[in-house]
PDB file of N, CA and C in Angstrom:
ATOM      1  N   UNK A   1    -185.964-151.567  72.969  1.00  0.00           N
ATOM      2  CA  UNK A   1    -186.715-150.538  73.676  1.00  0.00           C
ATOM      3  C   UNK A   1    -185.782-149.444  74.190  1.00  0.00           C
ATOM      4  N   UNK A   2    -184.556-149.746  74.681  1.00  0.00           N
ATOM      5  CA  UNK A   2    -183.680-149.116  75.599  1.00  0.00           C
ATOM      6  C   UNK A   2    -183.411-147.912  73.800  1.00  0.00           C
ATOM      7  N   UNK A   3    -183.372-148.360  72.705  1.00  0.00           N
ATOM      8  CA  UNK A   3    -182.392-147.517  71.862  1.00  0.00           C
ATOM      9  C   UNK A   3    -183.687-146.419  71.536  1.00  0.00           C
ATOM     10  N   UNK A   4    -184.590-147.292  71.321  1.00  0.00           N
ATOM     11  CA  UNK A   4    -185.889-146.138  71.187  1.00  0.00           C
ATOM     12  C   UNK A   4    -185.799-144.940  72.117  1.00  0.00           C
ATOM     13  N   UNK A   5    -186.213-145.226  73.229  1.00  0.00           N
ATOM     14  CA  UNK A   5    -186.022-144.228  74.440  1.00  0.00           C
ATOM     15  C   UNK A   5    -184.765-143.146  74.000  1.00  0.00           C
ATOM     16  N   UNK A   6    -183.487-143.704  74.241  1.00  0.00           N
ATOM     17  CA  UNK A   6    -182.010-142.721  73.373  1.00  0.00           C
ATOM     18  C   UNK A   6    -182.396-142.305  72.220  1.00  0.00           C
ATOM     19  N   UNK A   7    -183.324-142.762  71.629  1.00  0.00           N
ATOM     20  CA  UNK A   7    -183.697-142.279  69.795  1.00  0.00           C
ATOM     21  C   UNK A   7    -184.833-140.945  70.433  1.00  0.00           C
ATOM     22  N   UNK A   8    -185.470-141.443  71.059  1.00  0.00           N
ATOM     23  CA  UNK A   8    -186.255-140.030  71.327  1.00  0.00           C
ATOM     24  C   UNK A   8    -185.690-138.541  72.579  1.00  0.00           C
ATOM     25  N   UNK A   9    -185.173-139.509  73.091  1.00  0.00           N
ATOM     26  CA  UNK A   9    -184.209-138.365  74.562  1.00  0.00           C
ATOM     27  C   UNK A   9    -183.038-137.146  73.080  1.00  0.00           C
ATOM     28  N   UNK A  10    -182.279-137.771  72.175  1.00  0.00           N
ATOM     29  CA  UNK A  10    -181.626-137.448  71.409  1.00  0.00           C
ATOM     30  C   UNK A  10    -182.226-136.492  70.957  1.00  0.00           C
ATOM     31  N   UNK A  11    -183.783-136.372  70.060  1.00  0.00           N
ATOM     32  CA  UNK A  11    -184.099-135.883  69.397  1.00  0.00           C
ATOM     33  C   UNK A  11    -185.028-134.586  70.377  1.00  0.00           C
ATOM     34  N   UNK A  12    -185.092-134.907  71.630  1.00  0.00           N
ATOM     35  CA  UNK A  12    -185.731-133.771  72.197  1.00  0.00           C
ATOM     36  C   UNK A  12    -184.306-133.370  72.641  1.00  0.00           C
ATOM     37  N   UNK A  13    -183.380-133.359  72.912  1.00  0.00           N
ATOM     38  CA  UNK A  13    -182.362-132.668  73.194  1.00  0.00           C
ATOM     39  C   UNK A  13    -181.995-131.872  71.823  1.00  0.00           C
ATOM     40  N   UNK A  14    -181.985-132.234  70.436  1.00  0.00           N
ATOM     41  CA  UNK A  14    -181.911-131.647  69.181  1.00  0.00           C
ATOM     42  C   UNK A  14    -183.002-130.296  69.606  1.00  0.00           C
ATOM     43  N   UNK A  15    -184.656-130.985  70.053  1.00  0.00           N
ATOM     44  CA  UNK A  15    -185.405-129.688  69.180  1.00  0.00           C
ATOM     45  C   UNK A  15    -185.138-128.745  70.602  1.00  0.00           C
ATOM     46  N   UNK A  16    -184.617-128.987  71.984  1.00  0.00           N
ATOM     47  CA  UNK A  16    -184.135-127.968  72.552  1.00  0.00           C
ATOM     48  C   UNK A  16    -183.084-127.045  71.572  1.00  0.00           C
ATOM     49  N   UNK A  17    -182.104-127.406  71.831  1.00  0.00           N
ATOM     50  CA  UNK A  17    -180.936-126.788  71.462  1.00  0.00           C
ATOM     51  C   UNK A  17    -181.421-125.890  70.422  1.00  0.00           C
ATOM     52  N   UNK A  18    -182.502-126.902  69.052  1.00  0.00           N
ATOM     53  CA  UNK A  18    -182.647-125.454  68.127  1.00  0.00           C
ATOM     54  C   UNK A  18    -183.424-124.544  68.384  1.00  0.00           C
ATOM     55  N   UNK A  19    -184.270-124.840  69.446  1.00  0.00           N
ATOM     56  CA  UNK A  19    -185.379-123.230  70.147  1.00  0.00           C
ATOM     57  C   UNK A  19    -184.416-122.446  70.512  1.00  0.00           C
ATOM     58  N   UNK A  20    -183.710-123.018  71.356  1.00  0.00           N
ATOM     59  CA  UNK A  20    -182.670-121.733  72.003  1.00  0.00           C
ATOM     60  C   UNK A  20    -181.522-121.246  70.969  1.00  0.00           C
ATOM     61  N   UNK A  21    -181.413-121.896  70.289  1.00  0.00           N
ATOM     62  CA  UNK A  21    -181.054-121.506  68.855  1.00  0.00           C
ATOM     63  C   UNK A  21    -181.301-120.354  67.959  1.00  0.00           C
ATOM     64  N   UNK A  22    -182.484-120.493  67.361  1.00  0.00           N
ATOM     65  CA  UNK A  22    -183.166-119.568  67.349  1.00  0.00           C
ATOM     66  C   UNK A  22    -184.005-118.340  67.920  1.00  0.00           C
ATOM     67  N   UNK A  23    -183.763-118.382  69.318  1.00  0.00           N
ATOM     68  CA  UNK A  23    -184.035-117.543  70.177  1.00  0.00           C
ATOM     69  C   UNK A  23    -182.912-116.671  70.398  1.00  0.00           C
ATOM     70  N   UNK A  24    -181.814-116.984  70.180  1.00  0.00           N
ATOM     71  CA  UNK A  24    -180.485-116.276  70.560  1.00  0.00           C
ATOM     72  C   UNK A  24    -180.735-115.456  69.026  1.00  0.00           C
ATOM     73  N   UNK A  25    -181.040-116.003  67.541  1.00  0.00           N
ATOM     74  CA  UNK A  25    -180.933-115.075  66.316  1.00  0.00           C
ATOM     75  C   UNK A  25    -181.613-114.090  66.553  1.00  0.00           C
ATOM     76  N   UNK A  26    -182.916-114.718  66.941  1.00  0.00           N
ATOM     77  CA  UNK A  26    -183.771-113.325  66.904  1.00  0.00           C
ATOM     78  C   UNK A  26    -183.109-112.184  67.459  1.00  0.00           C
ATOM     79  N   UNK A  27    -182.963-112.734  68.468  1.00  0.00           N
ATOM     80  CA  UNK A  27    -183.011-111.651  69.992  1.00  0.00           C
ATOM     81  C   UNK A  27    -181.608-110.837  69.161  1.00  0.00           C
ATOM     82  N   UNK A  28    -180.238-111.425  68.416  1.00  0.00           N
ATOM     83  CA  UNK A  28    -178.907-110.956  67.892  1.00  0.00           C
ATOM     84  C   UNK A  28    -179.922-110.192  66.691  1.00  0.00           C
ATOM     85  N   UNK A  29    -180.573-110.854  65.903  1.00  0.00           N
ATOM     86  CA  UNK A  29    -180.983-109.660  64.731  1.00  0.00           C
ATOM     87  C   UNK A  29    -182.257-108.552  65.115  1.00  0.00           C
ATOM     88  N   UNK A  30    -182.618-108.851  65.707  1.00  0.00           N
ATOM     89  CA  UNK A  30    -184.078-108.521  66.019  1.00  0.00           C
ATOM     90  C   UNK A  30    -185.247-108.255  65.323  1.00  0.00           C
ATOM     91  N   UNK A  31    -185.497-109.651  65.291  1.00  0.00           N
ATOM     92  CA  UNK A  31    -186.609-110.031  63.977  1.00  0.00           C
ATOM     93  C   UNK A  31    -187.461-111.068  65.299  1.00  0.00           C
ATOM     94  N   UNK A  32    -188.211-111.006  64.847  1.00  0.00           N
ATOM     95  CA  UNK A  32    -189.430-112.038  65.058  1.00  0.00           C
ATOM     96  C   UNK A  32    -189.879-113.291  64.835  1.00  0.00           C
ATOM     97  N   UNK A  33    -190.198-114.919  65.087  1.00  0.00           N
ATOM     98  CA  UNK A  33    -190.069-115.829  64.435  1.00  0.00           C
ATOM     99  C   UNK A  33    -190.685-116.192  63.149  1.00  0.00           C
ATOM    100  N   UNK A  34    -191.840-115.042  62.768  1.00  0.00           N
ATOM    101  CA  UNK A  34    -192.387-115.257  61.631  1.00  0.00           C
ATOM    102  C   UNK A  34    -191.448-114.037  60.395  1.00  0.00           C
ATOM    103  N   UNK A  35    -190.778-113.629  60.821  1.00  0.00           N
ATOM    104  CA  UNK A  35    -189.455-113.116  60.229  1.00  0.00           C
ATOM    105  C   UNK A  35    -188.621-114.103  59.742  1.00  0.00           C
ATOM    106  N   UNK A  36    -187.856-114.367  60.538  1.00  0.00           N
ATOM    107  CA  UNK A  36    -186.920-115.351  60.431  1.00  0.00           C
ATOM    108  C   UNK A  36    -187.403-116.877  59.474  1.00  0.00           C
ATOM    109  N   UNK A  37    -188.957-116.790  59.984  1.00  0.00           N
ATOM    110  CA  UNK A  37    -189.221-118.246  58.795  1.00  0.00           C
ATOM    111  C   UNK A  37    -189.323-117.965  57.690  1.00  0.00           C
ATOM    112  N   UNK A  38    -190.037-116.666  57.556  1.00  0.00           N
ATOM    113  CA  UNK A  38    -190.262-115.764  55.829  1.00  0.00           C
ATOM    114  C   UNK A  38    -188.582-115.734  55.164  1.00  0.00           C
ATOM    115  N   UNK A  39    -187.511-115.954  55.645  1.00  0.00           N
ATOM    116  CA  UNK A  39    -186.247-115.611  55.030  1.00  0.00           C
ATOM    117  C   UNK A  39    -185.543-116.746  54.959  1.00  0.00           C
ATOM    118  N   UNK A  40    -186.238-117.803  55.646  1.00  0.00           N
ATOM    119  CA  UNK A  40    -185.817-119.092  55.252  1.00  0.00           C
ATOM    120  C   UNK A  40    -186.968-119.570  54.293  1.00  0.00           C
ATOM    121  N   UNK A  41    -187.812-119.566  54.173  1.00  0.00           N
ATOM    122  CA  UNK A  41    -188.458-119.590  52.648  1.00  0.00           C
ATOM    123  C   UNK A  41    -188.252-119.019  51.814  1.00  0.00           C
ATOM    124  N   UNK A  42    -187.682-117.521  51.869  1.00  0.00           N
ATOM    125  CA  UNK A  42    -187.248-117.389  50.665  1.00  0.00           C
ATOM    126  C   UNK A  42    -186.318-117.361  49.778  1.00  0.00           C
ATOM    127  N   UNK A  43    -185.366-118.262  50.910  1.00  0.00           N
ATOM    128  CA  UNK A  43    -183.768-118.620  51.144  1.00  0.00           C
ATOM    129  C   UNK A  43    -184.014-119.899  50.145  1.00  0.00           C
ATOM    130  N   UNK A  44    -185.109-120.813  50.492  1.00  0.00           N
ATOM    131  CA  UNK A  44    -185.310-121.727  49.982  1.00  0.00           C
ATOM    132  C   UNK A  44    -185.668-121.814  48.873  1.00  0.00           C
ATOM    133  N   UNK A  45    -186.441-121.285  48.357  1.00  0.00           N
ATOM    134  CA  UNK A  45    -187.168-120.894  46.908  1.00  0.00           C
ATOM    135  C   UNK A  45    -186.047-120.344  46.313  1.00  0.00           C
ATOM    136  N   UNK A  46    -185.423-119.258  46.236  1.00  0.00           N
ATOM    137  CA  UNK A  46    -184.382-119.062  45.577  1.00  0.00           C
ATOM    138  C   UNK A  46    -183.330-120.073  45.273  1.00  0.00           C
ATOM    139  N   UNK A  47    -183.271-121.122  45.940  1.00  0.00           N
ATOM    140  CA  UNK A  47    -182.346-121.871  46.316  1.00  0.00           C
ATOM    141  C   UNK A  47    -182.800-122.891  45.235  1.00  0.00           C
ATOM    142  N   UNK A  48    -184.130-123.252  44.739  1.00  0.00           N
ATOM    143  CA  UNK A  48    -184.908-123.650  44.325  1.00  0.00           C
ATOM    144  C   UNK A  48    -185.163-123.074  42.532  1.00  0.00           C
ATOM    145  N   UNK A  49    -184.396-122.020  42.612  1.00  0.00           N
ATOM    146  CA  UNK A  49    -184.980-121.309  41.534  1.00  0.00           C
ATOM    147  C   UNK A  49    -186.433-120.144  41.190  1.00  0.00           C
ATOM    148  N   UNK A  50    -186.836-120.799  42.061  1.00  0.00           N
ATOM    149  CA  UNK A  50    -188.477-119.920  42.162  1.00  0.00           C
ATOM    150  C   UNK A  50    -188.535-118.982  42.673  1.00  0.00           C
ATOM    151  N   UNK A  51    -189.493-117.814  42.200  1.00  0.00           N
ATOM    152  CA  UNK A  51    -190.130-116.915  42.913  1.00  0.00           C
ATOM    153  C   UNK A  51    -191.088-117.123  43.571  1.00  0.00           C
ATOM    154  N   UNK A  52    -191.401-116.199  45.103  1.00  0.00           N
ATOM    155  CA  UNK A  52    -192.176-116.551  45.848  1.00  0.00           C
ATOM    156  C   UNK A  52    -192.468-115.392  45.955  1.00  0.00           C
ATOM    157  N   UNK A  53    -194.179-115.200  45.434  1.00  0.00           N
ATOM    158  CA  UNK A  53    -194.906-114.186  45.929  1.00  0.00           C
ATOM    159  C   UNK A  53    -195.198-114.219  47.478  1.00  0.00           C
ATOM    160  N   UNK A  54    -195.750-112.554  47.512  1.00  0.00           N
ATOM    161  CA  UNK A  54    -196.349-112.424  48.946  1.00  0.00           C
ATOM    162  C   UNK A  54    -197.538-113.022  49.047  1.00  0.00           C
ATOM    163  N   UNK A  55    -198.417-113.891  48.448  1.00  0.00           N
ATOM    164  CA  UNK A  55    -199.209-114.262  48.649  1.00  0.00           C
ATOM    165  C   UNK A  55    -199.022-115.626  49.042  1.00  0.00           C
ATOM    166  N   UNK A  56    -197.819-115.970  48.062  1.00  0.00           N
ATOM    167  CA  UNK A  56    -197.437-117.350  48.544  1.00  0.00           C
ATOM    168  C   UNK A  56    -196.521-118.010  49.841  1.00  0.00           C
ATOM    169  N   UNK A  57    -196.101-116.787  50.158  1.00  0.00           N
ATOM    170  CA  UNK A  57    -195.292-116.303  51.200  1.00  0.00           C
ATOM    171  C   UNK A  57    -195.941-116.447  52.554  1.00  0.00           C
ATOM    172  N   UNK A  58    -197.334-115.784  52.821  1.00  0.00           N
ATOM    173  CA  UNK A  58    -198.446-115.597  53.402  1.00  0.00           C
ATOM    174  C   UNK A  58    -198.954-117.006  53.554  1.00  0.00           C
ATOM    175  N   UNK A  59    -199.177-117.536  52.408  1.00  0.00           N
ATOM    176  CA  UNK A  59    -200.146-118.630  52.995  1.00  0.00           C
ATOM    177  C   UNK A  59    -198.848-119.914  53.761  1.00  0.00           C
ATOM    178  N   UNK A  60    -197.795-119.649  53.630  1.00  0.00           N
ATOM    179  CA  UNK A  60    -196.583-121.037  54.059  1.00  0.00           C
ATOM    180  C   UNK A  60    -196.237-120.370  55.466  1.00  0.00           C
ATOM    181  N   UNK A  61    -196.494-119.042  55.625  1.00  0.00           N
ATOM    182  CA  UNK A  61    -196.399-118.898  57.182  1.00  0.00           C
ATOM    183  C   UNK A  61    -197.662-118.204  57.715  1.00  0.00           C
ATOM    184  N   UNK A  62    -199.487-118.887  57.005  1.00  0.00           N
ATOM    185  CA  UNK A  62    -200.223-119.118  57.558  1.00  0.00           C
ATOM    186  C   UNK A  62    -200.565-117.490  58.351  1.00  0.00           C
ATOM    187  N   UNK A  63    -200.489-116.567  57.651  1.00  0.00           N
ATOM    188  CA  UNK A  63    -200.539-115.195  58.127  1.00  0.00           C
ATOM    189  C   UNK A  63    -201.645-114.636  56.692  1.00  0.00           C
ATOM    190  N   UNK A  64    -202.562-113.723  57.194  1.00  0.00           N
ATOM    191  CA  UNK A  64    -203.138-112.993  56.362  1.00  0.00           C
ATOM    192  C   UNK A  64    -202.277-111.611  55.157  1.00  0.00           C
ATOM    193  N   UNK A  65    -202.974-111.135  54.184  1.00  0.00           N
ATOM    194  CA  UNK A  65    -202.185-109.825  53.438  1.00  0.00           C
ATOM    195  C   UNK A  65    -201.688-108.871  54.048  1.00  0.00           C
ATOM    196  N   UNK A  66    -202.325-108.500  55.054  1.00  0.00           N
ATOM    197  CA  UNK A  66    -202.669-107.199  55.914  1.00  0.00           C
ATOM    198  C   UNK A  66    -201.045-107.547  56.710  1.00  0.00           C
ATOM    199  N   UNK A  67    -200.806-108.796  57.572  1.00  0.00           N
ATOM    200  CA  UNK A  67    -199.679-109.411  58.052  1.00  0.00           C
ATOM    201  C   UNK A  67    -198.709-109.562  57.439  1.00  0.00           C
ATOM    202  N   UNK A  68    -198.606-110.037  56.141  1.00  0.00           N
ATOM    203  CA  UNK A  68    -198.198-109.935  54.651  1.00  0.00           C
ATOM    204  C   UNK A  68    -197.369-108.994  54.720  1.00  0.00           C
ATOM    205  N   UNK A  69    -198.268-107.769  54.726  1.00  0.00           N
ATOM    206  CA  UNK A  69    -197.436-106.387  53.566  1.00  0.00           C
ATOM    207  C   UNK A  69    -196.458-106.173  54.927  1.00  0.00           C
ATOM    208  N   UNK A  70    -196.920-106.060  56.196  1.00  0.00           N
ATOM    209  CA  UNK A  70    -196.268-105.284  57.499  1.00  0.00           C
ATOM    210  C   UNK A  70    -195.351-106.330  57.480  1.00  0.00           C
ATOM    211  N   UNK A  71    -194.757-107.759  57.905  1.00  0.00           N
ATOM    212  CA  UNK A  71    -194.170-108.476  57.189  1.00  0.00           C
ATOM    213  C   UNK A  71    -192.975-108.034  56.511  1.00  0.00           C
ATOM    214  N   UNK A  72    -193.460-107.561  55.279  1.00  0.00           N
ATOM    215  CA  UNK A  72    -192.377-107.530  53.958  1.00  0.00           C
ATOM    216  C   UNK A  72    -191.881-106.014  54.405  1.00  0.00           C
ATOM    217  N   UNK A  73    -192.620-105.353  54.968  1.00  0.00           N
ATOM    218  CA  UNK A  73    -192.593-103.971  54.881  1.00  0.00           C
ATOM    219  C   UNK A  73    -191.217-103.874  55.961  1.00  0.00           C
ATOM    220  N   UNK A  74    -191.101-104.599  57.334  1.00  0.00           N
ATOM    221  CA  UNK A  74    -190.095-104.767  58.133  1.00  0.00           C
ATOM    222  C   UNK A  74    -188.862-105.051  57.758  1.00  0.00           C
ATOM    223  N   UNK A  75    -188.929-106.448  56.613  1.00  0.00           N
ATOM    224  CA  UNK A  75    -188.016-107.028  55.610  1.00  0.00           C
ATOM    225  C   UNK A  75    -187.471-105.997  55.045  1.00  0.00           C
ATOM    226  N   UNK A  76    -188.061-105.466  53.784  1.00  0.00           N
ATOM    227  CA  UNK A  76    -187.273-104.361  53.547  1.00  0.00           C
ATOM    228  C   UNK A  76    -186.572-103.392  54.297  1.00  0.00           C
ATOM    229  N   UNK A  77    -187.459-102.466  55.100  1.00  0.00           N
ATOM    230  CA  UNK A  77    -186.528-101.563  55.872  1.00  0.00           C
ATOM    231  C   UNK A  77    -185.176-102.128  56.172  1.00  0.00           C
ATOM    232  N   UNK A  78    -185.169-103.139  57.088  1.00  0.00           N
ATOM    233  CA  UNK A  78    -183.927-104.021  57.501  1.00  0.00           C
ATOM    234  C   UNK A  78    -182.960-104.126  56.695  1.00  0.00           C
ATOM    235  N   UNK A  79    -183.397-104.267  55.562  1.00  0.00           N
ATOM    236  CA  UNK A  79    -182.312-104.592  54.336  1.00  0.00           C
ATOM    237  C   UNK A  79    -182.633-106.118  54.132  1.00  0.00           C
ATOM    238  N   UNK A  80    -182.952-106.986  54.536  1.00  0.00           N
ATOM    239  CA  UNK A  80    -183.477-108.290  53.957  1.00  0.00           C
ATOM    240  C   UNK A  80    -183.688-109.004  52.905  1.00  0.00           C
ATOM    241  N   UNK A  81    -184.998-107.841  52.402  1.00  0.00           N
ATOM    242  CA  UNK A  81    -185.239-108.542  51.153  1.00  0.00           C
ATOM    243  C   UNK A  81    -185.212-107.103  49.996  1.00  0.00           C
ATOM    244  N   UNK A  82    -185.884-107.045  48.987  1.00  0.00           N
ATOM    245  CA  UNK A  82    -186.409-105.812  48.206  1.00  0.00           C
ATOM    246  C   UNK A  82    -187.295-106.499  47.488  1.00  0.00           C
ATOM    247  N   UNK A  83    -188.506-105.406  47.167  1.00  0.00           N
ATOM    248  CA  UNK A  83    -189.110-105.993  46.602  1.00  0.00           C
ATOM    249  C   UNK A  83    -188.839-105.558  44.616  1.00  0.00           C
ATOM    250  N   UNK A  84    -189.515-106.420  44.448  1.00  0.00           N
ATOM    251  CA  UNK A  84    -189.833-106.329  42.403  1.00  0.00           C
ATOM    252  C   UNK A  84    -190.716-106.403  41.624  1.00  0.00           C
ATOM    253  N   UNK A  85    -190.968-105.787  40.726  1.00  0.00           N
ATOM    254  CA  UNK A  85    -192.509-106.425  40.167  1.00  0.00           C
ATOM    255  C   UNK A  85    -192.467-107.119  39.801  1.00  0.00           C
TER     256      UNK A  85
END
């Protein structure tokens, strides 16, 4: 019982550290968290080999087209991503 308890104290001390984690990127790049997840998906997919449409993009961070394009549209400016046909 005692290691359980340390197995879970451990792992909420982990998902602290990575909020504030990621709170320090944003705030250093200044992106948004549905930024920052869109570029780790597509960090991943590439990583993966695949292309990831904006549609497919959209539905893995659960955001509409309209959210979508403004989204990609930020990405680019930034320098992030580019888009392709």
């Amino acid at each position: 019982r005692a290691i359980a308890v340390d197995v879970l104290n451990a792992l909420r001390d982990y998902r602290v550290s990575e909020q504030a984690m990621r709170r320090r990127t944003r705030s250093s790049m200044g992106m948004g968290e549905k930024d920052l997840l869109a570029l780790r998906y597509l960090f991943e997919a590439e990583a993966a080999g695949k292309v990831m449409k904006p549609k497919d993009l959209g539905d893995r961070l659960g955001i509409t087209s309209a959210s979508m394009t403004t989204l990609i549209d930020r990405l680019v400016e930034s320098g992030h991503v580019r888009r392709e046909p």
